[in-house]
PDB file of N, CA and C in Angstrom:
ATOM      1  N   UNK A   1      83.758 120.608 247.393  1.00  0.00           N
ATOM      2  CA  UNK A   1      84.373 121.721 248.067  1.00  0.00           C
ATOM      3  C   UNK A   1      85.837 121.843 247.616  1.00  0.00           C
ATOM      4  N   UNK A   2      86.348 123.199 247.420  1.00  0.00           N
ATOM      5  CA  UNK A   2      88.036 123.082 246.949  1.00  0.00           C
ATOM      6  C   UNK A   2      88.674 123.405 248.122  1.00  0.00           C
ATOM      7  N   UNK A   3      89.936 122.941 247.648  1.00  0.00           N
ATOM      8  CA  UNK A   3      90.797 122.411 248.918  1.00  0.00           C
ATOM      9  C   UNK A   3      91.702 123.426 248.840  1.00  0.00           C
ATOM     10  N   UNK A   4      91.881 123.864 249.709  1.00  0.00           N
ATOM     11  CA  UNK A   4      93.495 125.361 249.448  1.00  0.00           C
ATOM     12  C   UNK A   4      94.592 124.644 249.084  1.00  0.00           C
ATOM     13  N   UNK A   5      95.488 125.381 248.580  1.00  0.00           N
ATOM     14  CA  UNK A   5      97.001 124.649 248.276  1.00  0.00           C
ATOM     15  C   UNK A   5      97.519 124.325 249.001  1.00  0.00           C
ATOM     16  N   UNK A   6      97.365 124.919 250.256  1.00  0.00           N
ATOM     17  CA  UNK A   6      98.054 124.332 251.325  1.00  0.00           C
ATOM     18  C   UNK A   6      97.991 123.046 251.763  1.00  0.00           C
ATOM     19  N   UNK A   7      96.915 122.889 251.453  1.00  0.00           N
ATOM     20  CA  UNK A   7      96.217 121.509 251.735  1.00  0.00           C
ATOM     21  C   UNK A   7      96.804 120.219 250.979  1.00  0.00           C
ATOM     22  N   UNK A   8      96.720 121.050 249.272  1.00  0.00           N
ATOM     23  CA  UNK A   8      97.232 120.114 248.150  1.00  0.00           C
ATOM     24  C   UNK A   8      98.532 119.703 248.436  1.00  0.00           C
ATOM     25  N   UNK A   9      99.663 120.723 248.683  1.00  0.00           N
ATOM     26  CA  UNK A   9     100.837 121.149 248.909  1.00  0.00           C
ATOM     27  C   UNK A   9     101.563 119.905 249.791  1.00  0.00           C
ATOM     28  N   UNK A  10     100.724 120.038 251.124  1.00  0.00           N
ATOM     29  CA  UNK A  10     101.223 118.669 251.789  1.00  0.00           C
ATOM     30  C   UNK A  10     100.926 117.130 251.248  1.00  0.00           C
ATOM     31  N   UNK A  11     100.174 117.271 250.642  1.00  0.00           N
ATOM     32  CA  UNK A  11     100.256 115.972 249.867  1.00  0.00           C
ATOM     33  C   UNK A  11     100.903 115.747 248.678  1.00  0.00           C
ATOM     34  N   UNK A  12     102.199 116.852 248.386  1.00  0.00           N
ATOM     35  CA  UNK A  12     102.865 116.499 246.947  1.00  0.00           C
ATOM     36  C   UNK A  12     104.525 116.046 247.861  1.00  0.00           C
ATOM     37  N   UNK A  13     104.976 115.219 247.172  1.00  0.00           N
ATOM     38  CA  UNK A  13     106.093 114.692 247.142  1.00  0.00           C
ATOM     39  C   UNK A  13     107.640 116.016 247.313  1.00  0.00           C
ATOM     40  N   UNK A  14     108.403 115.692 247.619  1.00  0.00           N
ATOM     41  CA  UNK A  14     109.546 116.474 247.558  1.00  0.00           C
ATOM     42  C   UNK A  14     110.075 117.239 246.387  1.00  0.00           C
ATOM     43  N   UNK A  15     109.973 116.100 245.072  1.00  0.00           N
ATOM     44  CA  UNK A  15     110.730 116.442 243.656  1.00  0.00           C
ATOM     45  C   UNK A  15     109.415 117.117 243.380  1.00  0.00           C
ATOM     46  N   UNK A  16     108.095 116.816 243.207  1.00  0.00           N
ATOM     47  CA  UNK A  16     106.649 117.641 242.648  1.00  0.00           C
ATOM     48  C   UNK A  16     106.967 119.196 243.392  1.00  0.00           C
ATOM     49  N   UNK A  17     107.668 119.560 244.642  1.00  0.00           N
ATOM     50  CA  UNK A  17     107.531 120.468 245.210  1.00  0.00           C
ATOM     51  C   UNK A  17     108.484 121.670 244.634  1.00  0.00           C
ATOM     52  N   UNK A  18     109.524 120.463 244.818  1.00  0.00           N
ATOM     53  CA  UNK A  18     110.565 121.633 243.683  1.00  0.00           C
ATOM     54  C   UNK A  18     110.343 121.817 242.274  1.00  0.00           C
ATOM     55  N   UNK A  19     109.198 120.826 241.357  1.00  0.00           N
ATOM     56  CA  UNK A  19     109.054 121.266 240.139  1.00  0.00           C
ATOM     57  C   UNK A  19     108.319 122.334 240.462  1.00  0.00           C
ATOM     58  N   UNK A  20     107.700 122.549 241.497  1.00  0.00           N
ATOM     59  CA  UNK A  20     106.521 123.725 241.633  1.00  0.00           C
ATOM     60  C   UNK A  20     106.821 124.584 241.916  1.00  0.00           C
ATOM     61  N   UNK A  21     108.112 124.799 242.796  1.00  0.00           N
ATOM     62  CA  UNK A  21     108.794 126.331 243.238  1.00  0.00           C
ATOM     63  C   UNK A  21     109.588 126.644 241.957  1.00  0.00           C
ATOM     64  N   UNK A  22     110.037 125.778 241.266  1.00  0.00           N
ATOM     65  CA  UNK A  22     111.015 126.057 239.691  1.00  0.00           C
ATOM     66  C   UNK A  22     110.361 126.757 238.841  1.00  0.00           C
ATOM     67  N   UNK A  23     108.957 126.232 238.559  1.00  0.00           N
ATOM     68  CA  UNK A  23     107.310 126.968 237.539  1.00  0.00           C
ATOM     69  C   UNK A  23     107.225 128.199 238.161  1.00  0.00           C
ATOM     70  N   UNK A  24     107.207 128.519 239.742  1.00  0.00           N
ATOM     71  CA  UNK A  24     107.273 129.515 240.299  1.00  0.00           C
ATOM     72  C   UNK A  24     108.227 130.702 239.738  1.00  0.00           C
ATOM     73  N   UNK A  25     109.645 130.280 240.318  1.00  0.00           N
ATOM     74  CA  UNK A  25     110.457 130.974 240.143  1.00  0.00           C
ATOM     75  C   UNK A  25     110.474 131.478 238.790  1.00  0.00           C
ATOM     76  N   UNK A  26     110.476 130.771 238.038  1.00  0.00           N
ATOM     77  CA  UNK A  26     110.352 131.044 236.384  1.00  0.00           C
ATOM     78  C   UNK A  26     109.471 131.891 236.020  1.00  0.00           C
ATOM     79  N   UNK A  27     108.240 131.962 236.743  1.00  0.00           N
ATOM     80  CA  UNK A  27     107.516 132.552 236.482  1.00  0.00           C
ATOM     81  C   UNK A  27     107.469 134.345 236.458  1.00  0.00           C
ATOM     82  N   UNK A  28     108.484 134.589 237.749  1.00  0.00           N
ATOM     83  CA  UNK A  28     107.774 135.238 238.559  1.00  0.00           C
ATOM     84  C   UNK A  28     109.410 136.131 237.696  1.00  0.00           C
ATOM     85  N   UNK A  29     110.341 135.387 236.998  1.00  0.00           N
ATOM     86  CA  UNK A  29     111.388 136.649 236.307  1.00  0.00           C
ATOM     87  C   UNK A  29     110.665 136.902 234.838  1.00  0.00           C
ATOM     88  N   UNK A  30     109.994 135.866 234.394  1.00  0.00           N
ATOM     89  CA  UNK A  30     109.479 136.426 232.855  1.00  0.00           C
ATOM     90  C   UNK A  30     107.889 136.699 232.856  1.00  0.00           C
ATOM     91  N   UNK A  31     107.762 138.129 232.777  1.00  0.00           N
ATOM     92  CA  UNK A  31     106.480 138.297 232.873  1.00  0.00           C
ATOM     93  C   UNK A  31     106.386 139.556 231.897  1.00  0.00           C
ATOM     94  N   UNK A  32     104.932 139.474 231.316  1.00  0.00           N
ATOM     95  CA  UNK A  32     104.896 140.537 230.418  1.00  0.00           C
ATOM     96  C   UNK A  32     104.791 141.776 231.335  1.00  0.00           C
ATOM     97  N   UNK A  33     104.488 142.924 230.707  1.00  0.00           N
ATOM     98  CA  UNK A  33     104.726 144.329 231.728  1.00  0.00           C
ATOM     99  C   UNK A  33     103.422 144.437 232.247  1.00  0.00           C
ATOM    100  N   UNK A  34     101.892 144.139 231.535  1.00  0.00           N
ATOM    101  CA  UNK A  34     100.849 144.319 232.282  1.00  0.00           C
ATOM    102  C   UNK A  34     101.114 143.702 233.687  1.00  0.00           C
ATOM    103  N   UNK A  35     101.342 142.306 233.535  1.00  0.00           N
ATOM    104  CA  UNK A  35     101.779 141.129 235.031  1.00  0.00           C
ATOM    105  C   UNK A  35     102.618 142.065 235.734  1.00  0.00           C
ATOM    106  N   UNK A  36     103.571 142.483 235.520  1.00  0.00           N
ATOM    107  CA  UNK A  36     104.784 143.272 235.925  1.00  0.00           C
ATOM    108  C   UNK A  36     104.072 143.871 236.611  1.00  0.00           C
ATOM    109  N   UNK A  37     103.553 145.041 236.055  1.00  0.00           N
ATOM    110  CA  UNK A  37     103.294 146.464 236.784  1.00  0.00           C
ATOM    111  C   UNK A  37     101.781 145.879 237.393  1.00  0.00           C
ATOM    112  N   UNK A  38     101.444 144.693 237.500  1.00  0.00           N
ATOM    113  CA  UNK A  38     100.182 144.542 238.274  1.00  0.00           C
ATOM    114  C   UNK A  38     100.817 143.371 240.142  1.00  0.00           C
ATOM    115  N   UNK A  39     101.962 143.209 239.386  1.00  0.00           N
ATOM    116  CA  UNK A  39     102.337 141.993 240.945  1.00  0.00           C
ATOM    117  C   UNK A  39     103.300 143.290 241.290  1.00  0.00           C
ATOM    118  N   UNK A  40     103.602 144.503 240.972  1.00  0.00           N
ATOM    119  CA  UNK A  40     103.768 145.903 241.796  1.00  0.00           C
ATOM    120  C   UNK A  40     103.149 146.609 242.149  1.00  0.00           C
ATOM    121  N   UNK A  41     102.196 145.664 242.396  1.00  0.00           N
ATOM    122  CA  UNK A  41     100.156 146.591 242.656  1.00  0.00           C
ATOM    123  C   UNK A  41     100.547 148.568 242.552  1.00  0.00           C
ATOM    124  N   UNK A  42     101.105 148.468 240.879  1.00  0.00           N
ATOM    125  CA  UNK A  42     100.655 149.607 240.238  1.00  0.00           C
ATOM    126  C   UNK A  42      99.404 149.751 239.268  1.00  0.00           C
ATOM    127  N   UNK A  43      98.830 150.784 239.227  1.00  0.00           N
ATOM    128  CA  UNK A  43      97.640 150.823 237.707  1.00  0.00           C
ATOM    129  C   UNK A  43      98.446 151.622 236.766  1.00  0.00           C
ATOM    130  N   UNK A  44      97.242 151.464 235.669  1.00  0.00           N
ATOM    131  CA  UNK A  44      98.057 151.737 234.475  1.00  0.00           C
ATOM    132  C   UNK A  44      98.109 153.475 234.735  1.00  0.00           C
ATOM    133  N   UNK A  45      97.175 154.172 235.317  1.00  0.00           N
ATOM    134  CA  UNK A  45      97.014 155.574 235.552  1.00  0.00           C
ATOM    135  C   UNK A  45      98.166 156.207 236.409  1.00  0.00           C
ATOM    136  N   UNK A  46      98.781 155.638 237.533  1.00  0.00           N
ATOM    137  CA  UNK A  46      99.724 155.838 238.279  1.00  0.00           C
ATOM    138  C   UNK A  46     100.990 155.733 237.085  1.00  0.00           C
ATOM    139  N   UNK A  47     101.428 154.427 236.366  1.00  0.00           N
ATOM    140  CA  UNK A  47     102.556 154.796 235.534  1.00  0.00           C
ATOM    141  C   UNK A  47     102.424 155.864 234.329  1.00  0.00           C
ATOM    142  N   UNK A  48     101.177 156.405 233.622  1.00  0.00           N
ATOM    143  CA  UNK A  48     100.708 157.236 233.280  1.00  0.00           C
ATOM    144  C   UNK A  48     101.332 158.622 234.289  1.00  0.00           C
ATOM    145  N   UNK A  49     101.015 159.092 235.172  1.00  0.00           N
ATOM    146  CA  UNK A  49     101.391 159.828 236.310  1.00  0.00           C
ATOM    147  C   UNK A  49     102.577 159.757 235.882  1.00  0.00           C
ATOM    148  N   UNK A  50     103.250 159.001 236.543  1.00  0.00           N
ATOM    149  CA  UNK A  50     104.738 159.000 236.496  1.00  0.00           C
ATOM    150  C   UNK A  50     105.849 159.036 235.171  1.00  0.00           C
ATOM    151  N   UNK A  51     105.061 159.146 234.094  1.00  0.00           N
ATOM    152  CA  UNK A  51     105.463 159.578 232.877  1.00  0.00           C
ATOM    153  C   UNK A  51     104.974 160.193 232.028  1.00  0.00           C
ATOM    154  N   UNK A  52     104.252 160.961 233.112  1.00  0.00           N
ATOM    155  CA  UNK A  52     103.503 162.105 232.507  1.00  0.00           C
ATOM    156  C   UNK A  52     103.196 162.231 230.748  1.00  0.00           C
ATOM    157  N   UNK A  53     102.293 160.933 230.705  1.00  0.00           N
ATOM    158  CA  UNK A  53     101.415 160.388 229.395  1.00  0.00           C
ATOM    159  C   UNK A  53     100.318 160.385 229.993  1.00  0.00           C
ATOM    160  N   UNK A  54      99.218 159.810 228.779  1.00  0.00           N
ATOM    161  CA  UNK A  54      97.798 159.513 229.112  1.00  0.00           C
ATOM    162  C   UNK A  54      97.988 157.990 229.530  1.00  0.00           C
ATOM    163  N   UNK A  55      96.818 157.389 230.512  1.00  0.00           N
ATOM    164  CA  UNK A  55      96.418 155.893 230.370  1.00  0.00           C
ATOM    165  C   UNK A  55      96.444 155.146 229.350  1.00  0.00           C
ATOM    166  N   UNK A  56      95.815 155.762 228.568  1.00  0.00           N
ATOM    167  CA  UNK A  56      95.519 154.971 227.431  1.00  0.00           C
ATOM    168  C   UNK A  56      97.044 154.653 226.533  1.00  0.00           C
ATOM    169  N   UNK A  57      97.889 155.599 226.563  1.00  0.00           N
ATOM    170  CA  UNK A  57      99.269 155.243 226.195  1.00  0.00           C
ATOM    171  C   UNK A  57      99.906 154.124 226.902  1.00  0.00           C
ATOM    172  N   UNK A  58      99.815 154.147 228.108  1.00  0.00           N
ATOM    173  CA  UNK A  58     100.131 152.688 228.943  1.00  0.00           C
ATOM    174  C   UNK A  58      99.819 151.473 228.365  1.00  0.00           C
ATOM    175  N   UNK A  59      98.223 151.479 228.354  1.00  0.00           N
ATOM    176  CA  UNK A  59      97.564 150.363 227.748  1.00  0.00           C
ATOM    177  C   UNK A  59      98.269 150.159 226.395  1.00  0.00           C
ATOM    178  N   UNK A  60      98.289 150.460 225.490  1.00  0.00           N
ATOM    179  CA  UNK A  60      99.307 150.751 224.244  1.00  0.00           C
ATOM    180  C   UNK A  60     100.480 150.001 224.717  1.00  0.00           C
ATOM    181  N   UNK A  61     101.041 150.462 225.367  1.00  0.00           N
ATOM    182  CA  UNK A  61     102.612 150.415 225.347  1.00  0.00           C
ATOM    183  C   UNK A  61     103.085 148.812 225.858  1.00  0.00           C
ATOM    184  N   UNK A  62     101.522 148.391 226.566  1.00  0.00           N
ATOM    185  CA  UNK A  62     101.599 147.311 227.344  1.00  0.00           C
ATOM    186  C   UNK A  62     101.269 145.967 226.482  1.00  0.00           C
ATOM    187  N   UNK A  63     100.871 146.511 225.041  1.00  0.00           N
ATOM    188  CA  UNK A  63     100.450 145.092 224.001  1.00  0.00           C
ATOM    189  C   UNK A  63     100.993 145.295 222.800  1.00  0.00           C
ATOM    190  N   UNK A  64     102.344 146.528 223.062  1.00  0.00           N
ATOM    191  CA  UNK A  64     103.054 146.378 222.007  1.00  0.00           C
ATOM    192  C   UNK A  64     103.778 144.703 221.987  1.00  0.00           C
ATOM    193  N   UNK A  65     104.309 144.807 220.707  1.00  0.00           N
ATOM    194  CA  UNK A  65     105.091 143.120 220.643  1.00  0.00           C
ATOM    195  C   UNK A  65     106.101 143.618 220.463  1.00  0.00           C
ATOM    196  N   UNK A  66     106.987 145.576 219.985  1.00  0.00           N
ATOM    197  CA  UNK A  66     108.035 145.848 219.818  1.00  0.00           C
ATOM    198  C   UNK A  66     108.133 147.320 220.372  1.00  0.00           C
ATOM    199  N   UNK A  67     109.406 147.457 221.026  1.00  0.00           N
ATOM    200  CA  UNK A  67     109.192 148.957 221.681  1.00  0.00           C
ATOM    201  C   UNK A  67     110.695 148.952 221.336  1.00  0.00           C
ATOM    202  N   UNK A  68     110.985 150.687 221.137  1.00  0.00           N
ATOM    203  CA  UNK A  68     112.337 151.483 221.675  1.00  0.00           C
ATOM    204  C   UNK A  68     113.003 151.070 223.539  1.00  0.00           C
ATOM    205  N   UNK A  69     113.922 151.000 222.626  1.00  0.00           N
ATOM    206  CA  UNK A  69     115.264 150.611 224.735  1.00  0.00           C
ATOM    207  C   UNK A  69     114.662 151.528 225.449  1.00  0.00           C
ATOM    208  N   UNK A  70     114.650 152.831 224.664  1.00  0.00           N
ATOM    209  CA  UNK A  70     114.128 154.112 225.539  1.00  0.00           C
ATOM    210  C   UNK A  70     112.974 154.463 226.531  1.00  0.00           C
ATOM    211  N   UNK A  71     111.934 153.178 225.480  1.00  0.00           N
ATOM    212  CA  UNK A  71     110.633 153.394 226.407  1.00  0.00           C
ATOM    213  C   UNK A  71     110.141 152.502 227.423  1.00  0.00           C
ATOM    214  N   UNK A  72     110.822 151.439 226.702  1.00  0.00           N
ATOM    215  CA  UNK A  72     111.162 150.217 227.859  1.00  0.00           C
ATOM    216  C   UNK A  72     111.789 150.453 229.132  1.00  0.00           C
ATOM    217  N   UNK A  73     112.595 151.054 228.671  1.00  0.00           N
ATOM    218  CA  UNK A  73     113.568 152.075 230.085  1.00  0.00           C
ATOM    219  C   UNK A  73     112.848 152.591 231.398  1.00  0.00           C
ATOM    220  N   UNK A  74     112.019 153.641 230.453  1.00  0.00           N
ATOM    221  CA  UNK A  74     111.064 154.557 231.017  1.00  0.00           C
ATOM    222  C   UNK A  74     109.910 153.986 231.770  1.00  0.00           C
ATOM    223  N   UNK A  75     109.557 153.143 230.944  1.00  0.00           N
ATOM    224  CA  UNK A  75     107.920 152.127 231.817  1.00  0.00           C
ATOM    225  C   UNK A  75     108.708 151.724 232.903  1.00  0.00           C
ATOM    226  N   UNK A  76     110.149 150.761 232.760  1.00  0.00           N
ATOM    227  CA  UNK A  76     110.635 149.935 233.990  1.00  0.00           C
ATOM    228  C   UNK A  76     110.931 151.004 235.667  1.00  0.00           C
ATOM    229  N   UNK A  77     111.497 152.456 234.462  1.00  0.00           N
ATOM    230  CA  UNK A  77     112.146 153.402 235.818  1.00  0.00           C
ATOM    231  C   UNK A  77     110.245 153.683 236.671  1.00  0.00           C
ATOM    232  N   UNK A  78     109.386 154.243 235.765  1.00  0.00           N
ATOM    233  CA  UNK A  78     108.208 154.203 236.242  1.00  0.00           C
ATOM    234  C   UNK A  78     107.915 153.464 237.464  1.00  0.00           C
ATOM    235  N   UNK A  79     108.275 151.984 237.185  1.00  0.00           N
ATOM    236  CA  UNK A  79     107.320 150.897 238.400  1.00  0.00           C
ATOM    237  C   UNK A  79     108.873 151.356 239.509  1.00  0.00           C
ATOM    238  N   UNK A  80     109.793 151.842 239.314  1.00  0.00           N
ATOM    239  CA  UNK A  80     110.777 151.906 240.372  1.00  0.00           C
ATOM    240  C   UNK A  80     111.759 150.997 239.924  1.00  0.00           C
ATOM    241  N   UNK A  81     112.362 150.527 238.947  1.00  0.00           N
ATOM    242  CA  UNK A  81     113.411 149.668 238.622  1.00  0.00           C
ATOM    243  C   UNK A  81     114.138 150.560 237.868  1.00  0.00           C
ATOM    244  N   UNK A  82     114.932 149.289 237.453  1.00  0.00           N
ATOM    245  CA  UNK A  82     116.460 149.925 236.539  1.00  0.00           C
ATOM    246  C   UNK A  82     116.360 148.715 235.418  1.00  0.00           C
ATOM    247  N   UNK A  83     116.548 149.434 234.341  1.00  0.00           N
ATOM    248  CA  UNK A  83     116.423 148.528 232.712  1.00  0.00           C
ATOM    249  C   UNK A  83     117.678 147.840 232.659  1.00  0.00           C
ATOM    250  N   UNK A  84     117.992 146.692 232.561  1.00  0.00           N
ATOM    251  CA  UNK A  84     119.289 146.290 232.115  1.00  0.00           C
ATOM    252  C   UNK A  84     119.343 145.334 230.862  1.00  0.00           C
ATOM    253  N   UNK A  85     120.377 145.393 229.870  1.00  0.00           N
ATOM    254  CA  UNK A  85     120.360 144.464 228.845  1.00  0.00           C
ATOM    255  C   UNK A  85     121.283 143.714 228.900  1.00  0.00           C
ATOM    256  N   UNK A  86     121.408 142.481 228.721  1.00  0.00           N
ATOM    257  CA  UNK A  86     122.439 141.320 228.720  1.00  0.00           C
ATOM    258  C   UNK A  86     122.151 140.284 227.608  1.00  0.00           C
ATOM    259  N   UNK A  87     123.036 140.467 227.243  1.00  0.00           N
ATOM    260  CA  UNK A  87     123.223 139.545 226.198  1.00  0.00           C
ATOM    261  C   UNK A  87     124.168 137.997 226.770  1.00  0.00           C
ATOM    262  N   UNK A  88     123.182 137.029 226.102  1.00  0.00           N
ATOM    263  CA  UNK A  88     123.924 135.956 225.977  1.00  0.00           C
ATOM    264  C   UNK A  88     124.359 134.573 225.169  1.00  0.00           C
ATOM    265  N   UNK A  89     125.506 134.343 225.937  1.00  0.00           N
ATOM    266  CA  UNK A  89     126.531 133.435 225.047  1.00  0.00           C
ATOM    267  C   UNK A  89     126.245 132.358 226.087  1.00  0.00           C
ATOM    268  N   UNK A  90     126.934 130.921 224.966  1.00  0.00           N
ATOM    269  CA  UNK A  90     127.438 129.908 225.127  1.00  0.00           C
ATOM    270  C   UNK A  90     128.510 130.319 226.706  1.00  0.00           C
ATOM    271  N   UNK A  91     129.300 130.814 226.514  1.00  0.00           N
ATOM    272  CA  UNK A  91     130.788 131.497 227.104  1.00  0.00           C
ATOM    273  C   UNK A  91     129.906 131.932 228.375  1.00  0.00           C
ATOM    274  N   UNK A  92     128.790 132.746 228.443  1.00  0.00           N
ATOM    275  CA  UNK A  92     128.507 133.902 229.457  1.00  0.00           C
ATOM    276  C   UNK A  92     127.821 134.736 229.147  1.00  0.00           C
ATOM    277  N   UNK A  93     127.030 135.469 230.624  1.00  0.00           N
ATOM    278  CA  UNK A  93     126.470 136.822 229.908  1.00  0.00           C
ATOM    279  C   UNK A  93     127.052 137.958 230.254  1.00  0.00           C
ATOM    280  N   UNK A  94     126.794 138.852 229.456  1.00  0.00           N
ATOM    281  CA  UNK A  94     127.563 140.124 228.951  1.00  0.00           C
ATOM    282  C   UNK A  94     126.498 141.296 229.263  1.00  0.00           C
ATOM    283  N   UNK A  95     126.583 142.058 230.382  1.00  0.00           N
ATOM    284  CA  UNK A  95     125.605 143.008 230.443  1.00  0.00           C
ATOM    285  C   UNK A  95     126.116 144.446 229.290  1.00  0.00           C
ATOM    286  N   UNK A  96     125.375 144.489 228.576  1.00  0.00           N
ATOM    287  CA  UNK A  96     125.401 145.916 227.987  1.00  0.00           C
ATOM    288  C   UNK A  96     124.920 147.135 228.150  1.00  0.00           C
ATOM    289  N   UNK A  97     126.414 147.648 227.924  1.00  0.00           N
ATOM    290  CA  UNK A  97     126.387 149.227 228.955  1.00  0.00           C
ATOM    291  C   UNK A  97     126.004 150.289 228.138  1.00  0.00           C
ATOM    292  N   UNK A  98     126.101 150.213 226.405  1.00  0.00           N
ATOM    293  CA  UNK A  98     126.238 151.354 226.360  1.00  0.00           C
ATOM    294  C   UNK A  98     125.059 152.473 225.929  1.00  0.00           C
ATOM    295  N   UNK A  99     123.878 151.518 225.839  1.00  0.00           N
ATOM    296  CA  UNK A  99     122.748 152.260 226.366  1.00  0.00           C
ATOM    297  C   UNK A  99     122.465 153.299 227.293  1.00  0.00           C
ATOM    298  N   UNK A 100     123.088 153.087 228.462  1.00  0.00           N
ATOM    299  CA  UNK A 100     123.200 153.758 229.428  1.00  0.00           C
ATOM    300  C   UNK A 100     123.549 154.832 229.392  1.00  0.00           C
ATOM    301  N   UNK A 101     124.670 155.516 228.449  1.00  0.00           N
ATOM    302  CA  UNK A 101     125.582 156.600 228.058  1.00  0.00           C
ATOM    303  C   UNK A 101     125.063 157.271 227.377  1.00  0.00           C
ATOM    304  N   UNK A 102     123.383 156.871 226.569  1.00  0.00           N
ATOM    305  CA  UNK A 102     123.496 158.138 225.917  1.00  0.00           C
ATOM    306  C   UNK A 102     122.256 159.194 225.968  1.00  0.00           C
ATOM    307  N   UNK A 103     121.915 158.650 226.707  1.00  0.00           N
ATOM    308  CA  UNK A 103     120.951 159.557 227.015  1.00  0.00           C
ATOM    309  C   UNK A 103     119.497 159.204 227.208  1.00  0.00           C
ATOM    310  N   UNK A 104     119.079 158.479 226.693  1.00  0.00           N
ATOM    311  CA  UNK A 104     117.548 157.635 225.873  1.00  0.00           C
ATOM    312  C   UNK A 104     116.907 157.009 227.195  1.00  0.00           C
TER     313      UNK A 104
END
């Protein structure tokens, strides 16, 4: 019989718990856009809708390995977000603005 996590959960140690909320957390900022727009219990037809494309362009857009800022933009404004780029250094990160300005 399987045991819920909850179950497992109380039987892991303190440091196992925080490696597990860390895998979590990690998880849950890098995700490809299918994951994305599916843990925003959106379908691909609704962001379709909302950028007034076909589905099947979604699906596309979702196993590219390289896209335009522009369309990346567009899928993110779709699920209800805001695109941001940051670059980083040794020093710090540096959000870059000037995407923003021109229109795309």
């Amino acid at each position: 019989m399987a045991k819920s996590f909850n179950t497992l959960k109380k039987k892991l140690s303190p440091e196992s718990l925080a490696r597990v909320k860390t895998r979590i957390e990690t998880a849950l900022r890098e995700m490809p856009l299918a994951e994305l727009r599916q843990a925003r219990q959106l379908t691909q037809e609704k962001i379709a809708q909302n950028l007034k494309i076909k589905q099947a362009s979604v699906s596309k857009m979702e196993t590219q390995t390289d896209m335009y800022i522009s369309t990346m933009r567009k899928y993110v404004e779709a699920m209800g977000g805001e695109l941001e780029i940051i670059a980083k250094f040794p020093e710090g990160n540096i959000k870059v603005k000037k995407f923003k300005n021109l229109g795309i």
